[in-house]
Protein backbone atom coordinates (compact mmCIF):
# COMPACT_ATOMS: atom_id res chain seq x y z
CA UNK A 1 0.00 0.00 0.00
CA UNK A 2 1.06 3.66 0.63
CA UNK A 3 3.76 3.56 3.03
CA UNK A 4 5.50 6.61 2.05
CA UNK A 5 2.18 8.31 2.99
CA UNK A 6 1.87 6.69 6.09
CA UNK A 7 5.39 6.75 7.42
CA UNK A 8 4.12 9.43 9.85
CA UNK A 9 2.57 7.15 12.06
CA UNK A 10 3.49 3.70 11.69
CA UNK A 11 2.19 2.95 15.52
CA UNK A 12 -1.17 3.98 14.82
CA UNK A 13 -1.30 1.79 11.18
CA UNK A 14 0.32 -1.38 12.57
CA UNK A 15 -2.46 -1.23 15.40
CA UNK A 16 -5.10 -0.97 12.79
CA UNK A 17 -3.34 -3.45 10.80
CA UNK A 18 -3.44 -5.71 13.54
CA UNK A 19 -7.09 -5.10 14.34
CA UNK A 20 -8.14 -5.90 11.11
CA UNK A 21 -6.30 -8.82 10.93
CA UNK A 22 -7.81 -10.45 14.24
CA UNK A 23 -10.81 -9.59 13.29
CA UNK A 24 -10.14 -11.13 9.38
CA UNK A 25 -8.83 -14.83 10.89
């Protein structure tokens, strides 16, 4: 995806991420 774009807050993306992901499996 768009990392360059959201370099600024990589915390707040990998929690989403990570969310999404539990949620997904």
């Amino acid at each position: 995806a768009n990392v360059g774009q959201r370099c600024k807050e990589p915390q707040f993306i990998r929690t989403l991420v990570s969310a999404i992901l539990e949620t997904s499996t």
